[in-house]
PDB file of N, CA and C in Angstrom:
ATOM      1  N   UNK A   1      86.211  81.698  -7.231  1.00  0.00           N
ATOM      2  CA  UNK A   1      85.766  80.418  -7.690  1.00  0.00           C
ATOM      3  C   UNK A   1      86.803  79.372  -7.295  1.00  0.00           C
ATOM      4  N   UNK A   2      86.162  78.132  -6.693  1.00  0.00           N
ATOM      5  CA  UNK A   2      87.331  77.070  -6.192  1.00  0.00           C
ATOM      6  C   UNK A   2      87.541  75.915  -7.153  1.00  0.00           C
ATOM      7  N   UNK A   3      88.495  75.777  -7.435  1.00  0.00           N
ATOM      8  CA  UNK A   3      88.723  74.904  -8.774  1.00  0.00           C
ATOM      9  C   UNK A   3      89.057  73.381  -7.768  1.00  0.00           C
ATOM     10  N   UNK A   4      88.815  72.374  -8.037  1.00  0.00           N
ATOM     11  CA  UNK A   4      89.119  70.958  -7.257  1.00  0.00           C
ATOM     12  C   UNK A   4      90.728  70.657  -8.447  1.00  0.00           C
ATOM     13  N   UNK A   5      91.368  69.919  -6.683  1.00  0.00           N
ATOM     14  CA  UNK A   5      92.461  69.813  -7.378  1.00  0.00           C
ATOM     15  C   UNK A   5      92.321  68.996  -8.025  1.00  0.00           C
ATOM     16  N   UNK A   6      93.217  68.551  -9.005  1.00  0.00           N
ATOM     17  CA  UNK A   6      93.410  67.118  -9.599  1.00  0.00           C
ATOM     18  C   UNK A   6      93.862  66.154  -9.030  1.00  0.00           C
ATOM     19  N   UNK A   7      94.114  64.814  -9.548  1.00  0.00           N
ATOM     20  CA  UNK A   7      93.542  63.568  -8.137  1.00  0.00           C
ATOM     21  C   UNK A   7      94.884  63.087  -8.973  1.00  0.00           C
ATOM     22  N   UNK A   8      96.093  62.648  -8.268  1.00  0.00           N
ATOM     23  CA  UNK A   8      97.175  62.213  -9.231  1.00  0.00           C
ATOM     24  C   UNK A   8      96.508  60.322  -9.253  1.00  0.00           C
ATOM     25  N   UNK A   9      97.078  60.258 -10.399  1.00  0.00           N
ATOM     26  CA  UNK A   9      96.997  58.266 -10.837  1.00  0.00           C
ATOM     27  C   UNK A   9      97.715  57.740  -9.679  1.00  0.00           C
ATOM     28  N   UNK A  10      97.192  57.123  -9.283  1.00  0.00           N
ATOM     29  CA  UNK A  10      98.357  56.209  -8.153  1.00  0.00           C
ATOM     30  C   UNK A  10      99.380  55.510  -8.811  1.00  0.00           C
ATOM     31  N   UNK A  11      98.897  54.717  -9.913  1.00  0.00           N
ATOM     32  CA  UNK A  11      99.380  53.525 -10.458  1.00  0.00           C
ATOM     33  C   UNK A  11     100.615  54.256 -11.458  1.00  0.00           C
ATOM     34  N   UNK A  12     100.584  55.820 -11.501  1.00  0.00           N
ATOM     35  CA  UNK A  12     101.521  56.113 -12.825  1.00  0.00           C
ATOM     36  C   UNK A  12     102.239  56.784 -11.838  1.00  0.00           C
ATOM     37  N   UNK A  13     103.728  57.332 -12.831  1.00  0.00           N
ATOM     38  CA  UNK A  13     104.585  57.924 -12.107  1.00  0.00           C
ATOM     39  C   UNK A  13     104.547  59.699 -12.943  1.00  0.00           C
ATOM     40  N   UNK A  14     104.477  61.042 -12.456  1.00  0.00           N
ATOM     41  CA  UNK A  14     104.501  61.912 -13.287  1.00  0.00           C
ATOM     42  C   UNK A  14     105.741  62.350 -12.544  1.00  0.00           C
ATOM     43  N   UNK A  15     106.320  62.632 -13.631  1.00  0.00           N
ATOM     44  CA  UNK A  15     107.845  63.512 -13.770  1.00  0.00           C
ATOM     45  C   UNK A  15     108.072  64.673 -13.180  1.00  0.00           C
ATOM     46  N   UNK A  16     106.956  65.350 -13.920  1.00  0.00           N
ATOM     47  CA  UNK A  16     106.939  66.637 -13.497  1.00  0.00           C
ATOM     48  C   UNK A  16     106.755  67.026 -12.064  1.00  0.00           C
ATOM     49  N   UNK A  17     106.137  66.024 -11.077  1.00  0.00           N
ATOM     50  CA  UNK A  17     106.002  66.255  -9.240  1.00  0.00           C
ATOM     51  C   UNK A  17     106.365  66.260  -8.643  1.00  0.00           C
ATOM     52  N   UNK A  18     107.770  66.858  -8.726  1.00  0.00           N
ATOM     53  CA  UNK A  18     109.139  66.766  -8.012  1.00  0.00           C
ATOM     54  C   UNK A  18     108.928  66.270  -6.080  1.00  0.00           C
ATOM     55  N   UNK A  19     107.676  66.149  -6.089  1.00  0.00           N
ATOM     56  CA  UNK A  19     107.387  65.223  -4.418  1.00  0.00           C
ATOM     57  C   UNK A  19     107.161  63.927  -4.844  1.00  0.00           C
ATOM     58  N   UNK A  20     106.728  63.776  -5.939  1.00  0.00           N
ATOM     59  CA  UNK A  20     106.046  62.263  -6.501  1.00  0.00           C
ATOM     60  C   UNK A  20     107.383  61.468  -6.828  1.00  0.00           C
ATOM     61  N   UNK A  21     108.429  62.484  -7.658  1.00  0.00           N
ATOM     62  CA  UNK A  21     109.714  62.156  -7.304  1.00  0.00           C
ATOM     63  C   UNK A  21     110.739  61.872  -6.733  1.00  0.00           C
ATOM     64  N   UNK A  22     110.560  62.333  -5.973  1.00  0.00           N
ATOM     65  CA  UNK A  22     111.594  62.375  -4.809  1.00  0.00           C
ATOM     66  C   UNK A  22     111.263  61.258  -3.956  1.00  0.00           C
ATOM     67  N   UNK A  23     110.015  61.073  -3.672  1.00  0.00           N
ATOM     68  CA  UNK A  23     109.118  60.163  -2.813  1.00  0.00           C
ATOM     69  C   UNK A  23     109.926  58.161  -3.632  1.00  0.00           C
ATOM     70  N   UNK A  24     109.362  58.343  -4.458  1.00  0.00           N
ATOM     71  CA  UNK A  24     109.289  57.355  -5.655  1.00  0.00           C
ATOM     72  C   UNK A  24     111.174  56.987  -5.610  1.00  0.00           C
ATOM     73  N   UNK A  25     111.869  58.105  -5.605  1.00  0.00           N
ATOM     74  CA  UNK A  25     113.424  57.580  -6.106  1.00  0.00           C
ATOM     75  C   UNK A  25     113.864  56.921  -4.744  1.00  0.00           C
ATOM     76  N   UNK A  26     113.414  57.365  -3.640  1.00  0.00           N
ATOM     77  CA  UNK A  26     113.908  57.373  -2.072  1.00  0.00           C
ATOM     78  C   UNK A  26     112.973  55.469  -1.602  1.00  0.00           C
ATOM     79  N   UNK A  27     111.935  55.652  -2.287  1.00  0.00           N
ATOM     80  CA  UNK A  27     111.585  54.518  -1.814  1.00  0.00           C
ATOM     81  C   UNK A  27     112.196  52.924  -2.946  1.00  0.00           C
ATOM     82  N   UNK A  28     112.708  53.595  -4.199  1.00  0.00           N
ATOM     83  CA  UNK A  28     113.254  52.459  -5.350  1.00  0.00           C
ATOM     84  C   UNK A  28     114.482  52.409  -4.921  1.00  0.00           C
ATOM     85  N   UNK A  29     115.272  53.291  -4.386  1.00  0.00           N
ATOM     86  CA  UNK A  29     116.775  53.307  -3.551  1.00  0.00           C
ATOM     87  C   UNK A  29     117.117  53.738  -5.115  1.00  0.00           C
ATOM     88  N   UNK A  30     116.542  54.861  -5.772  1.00  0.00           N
ATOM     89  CA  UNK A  30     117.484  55.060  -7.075  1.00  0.00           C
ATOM     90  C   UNK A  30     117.206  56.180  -6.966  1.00  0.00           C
ATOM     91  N   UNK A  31     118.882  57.028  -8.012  1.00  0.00           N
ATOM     92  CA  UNK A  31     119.049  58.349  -8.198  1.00  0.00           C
ATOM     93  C   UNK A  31     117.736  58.501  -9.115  1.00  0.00           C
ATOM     94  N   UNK A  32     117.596  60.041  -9.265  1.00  0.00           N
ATOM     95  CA  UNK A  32     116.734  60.991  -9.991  1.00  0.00           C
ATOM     96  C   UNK A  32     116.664  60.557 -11.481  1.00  0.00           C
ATOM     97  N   UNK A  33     117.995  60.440 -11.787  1.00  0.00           N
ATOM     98  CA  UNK A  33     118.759  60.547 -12.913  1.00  0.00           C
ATOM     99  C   UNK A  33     118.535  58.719 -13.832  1.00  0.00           C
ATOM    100  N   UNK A  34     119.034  57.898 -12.849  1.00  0.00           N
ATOM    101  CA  UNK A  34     118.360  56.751 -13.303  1.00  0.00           C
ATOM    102  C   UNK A  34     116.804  56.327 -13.073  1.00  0.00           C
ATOM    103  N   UNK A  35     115.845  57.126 -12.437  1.00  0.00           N
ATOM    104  CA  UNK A  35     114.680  57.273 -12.370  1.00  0.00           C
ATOM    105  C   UNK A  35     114.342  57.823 -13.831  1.00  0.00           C
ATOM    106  N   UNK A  36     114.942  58.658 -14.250  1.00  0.00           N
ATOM    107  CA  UNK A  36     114.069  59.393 -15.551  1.00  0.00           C
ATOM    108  C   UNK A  36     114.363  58.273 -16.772  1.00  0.00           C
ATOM    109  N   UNK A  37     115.657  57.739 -17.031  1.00  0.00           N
ATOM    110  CA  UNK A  37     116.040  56.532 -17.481  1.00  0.00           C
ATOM    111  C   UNK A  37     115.150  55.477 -17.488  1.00  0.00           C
ATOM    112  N   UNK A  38     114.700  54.929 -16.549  1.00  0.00           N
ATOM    113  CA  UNK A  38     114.189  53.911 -16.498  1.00  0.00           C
ATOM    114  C   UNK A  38     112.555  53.955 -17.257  1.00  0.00           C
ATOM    115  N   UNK A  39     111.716  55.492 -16.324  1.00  0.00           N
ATOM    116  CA  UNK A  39     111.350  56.001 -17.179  1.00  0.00           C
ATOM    117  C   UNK A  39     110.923  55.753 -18.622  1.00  0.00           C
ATOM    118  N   UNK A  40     112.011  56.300 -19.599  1.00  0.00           N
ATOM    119  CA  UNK A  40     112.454  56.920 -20.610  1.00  0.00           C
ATOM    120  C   UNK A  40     112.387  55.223 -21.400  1.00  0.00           C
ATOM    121  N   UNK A  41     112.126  54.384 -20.554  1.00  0.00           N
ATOM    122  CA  UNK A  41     112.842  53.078 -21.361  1.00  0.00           C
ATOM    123  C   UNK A  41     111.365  52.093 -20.892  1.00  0.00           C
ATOM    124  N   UNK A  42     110.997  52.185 -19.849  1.00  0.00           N
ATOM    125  CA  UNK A  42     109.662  51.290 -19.482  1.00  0.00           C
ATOM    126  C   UNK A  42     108.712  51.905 -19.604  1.00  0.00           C
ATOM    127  N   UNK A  43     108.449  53.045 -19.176  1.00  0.00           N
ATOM    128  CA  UNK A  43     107.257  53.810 -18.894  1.00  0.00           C
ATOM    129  C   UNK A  43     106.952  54.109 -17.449  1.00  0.00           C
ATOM    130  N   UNK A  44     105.857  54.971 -17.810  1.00  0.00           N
ATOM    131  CA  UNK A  44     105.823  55.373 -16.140  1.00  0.00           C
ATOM    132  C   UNK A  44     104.699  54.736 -15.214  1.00  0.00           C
ATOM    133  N   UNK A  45     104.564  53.304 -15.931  1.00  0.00           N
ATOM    134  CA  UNK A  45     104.026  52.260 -14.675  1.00  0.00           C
ATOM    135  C   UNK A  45     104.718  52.289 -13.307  1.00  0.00           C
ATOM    136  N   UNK A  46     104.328  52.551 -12.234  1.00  0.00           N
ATOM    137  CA  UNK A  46     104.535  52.233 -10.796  1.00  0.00           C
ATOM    138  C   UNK A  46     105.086  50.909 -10.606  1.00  0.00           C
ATOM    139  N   UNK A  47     104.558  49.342 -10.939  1.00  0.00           N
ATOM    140  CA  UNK A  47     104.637  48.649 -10.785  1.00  0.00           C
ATOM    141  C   UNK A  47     105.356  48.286 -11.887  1.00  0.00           C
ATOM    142  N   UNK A  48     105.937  48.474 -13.102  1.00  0.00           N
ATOM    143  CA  UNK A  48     106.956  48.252 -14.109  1.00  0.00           C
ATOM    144  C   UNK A  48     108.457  48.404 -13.925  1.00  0.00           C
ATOM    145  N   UNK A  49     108.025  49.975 -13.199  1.00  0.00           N
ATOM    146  CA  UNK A  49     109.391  50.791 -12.514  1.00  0.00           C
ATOM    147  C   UNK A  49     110.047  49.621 -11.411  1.00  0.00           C
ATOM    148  N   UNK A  50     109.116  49.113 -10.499  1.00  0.00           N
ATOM    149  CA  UNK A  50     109.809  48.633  -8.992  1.00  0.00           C
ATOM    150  C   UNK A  50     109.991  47.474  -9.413  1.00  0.00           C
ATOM    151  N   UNK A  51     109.774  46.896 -10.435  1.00  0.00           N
ATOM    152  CA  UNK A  51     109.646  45.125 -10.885  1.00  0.00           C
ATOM    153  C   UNK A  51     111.396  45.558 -11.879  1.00  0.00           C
ATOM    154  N   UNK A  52     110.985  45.918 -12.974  1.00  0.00           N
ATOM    155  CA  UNK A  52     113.123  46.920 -13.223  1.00  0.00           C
ATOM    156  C   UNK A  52     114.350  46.899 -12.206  1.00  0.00           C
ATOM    157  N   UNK A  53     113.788  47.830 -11.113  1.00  0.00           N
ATOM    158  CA  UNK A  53     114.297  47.868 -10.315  1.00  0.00           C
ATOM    159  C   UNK A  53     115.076  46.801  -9.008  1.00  0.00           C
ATOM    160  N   UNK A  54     114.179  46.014  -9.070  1.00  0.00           N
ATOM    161  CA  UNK A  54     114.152  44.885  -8.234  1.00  0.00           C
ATOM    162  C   UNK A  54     115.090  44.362  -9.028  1.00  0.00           C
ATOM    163  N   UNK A  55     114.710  44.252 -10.660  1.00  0.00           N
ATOM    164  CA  UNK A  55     115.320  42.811 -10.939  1.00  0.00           C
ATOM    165  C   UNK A  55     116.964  43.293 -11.168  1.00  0.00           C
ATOM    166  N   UNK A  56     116.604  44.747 -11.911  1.00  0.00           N
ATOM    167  CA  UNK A  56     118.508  45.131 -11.627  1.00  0.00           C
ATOM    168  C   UNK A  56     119.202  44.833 -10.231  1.00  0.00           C
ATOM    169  N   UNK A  57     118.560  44.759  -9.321  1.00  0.00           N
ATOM    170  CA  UNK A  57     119.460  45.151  -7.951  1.00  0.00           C
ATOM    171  C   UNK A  57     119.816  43.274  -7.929  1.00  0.00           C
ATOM    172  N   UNK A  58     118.791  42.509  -8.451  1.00  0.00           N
ATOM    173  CA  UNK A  58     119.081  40.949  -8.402  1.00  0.00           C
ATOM    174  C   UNK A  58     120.161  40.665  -9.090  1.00  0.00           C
ATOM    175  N   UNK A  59     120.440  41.323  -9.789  1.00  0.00           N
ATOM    176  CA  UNK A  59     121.349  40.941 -11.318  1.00  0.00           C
ATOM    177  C   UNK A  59     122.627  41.556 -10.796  1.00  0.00           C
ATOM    178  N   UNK A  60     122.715  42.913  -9.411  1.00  0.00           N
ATOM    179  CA  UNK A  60     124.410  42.775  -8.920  1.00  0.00           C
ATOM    180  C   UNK A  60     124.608  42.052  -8.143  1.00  0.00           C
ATOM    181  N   UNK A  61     123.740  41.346  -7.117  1.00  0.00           N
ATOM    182  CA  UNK A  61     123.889  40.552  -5.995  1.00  0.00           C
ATOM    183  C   UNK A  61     125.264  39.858  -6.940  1.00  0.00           C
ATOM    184  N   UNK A  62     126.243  39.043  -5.750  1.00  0.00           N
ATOM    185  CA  UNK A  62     126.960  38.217  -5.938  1.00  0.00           C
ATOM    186  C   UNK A  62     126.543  37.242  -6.444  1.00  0.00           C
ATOM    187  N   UNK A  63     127.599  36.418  -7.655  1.00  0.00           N
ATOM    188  CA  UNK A  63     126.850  35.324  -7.742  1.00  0.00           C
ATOM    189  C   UNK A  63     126.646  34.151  -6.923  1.00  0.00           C
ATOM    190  N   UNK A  64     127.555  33.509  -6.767  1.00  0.00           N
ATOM    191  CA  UNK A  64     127.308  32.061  -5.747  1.00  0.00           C
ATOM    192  C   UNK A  64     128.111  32.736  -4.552  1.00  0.00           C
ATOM    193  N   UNK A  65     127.122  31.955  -3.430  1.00  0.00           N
ATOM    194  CA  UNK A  65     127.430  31.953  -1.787  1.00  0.00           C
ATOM    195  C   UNK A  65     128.090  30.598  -1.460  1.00  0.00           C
ATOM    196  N   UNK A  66     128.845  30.533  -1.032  1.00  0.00           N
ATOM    197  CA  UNK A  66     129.713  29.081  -0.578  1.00  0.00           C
ATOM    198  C   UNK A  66     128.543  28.842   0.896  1.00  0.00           C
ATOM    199  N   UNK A  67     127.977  27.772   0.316  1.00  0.00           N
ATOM    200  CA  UNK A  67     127.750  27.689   1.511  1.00  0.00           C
ATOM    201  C   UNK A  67     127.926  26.450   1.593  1.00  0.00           C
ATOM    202  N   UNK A  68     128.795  25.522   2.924  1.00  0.00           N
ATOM    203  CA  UNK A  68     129.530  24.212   3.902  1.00  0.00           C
ATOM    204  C   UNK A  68     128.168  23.503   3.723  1.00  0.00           C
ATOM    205  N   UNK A  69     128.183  22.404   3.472  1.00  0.00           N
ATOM    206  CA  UNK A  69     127.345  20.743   3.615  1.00  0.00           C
ATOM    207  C   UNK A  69     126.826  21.030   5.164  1.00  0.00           C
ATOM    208  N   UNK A  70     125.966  20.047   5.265  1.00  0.00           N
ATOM    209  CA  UNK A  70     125.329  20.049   6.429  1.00  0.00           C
ATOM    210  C   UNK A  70     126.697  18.964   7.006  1.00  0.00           C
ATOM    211  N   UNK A  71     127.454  18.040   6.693  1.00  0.00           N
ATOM    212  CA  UNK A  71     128.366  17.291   7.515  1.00  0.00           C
ATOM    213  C   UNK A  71     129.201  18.242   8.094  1.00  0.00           C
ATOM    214  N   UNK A  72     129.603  19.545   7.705  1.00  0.00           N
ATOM    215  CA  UNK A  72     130.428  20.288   8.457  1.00  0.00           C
ATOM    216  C   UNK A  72     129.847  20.856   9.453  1.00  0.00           C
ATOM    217  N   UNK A  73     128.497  21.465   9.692  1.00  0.00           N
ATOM    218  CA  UNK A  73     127.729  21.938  10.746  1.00  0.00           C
ATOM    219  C   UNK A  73     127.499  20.747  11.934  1.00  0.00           C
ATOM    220  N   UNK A  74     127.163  19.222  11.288  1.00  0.00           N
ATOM    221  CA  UNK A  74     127.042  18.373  12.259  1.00  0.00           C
ATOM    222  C   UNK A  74     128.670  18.099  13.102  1.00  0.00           C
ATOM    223  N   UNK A  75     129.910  18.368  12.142  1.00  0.00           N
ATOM    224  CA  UNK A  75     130.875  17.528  12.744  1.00  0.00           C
ATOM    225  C   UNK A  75     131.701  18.813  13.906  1.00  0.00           C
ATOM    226  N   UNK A  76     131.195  20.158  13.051  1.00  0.00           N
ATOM    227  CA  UNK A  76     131.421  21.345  14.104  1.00  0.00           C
ATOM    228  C   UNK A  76     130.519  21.313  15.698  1.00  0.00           C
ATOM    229  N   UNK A  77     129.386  20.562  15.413  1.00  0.00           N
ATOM    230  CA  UNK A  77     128.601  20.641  16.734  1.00  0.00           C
ATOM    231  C   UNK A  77     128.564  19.304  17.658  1.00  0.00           C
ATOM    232  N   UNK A  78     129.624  18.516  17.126  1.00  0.00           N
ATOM    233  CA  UNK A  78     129.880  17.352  17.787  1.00  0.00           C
ATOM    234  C   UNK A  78     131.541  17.778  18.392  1.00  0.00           C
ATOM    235  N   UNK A  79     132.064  18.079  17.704  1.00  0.00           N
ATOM    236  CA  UNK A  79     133.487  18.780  18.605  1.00  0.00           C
ATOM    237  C   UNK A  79     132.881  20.066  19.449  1.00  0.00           C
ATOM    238  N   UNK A  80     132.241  20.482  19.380  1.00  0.00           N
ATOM    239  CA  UNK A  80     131.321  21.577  20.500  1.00  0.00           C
ATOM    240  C   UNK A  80     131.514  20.589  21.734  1.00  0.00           C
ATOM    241  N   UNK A  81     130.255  19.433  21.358  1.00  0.00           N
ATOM    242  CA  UNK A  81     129.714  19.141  22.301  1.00  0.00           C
ATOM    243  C   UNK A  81     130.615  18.018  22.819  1.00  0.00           C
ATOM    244  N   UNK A  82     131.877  17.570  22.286  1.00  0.00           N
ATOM    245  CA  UNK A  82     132.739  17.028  22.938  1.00  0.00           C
ATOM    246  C   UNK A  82     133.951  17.686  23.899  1.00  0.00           C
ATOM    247  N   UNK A  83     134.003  19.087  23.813  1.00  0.00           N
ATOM    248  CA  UNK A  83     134.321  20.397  24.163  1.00  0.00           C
ATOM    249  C   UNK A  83     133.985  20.236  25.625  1.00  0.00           C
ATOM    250  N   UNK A  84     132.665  20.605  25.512  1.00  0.00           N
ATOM    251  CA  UNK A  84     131.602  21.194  26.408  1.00  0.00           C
ATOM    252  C   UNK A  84     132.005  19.609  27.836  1.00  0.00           C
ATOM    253  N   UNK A  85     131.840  18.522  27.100  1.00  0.00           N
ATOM    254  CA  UNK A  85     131.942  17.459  28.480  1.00  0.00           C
ATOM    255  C   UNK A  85     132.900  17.130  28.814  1.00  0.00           C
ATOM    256  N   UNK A  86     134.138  17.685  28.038  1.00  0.00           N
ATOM    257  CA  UNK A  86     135.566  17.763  28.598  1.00  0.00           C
ATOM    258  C   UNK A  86     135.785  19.063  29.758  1.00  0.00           C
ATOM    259  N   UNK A  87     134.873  19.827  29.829  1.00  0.00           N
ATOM    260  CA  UNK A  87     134.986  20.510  30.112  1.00  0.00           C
ATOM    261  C   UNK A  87     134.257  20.615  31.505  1.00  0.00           C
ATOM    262  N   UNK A  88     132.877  19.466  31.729  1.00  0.00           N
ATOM    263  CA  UNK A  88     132.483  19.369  32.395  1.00  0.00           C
ATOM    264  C   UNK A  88     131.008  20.588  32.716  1.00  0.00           C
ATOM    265  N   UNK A  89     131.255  21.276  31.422  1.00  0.00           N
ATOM    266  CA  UNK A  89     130.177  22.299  31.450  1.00  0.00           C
ATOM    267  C   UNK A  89     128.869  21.295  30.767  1.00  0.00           C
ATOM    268  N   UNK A  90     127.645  21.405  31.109  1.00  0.00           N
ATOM    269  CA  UNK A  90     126.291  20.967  30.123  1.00  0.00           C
ATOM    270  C   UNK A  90     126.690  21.274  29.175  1.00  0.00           C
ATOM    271  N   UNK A  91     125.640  20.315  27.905  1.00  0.00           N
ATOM    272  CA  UNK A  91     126.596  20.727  26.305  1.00  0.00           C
ATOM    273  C   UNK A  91     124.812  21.213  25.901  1.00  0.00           C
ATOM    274  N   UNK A  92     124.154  21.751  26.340  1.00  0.00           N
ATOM    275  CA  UNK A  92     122.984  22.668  25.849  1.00  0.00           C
ATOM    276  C   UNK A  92     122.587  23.429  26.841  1.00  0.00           C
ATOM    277  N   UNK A  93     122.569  24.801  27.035  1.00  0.00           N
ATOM    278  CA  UNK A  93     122.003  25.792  28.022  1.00  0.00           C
ATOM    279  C   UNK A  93     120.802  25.357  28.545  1.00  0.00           C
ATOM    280  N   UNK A  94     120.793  25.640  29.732  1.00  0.00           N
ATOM    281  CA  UNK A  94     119.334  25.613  30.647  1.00  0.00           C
ATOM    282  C   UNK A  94     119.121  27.287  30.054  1.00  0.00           C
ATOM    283  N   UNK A  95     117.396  27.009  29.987  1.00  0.00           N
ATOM    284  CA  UNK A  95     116.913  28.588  29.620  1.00  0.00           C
ATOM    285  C   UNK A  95     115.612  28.589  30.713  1.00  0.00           C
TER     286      UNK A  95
END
């Protein structure tokens, strides 16, 4: 007698499927171990898990990026291009 397999939930995560696992930790970029955690604390929504996940990985990013005014990019590409005609080279590539 052929029994039909069972059809896993897409949308849930089961523990016990050590492929459903493995699959799931490899694609969240998280250990096993904080997989069952997270788990253990949200539930085993698919889309609960990677929205967690996401937002922890937001929360180590660095905080502030220095990033220079646009007057330093303009006054860097004006000594370029005062460079470039001292130099007698074109101050924009032919392509």
């Amino acid at each position: 007698m052929r029994r039909p397999k069972i059809q896993p939930i897409r949308n849930k995560l089961d523990l016990t499927d050590r492929v459903q696992v493995r699959v799931v930790t490899k694609r969240l970029g998280v250990s096993q171990s904080e997989l069952t955690d997270l788990v253990g604390r949200i539930g085993n929504s698919m889309a609960a898990l990677a929205k967690e996940v996401h937002l922890q990985k937001a929360r180590k990013l660095p905080g502030s990026v220095q990033v220079p005014p646009a007057e330093v990019f303009i006054a860097s590409a004006a000594v370029a291009e005062a460079a470039a005609t001292e130099l007698g080279a074109p101050a924009e590539p032919r392509g």
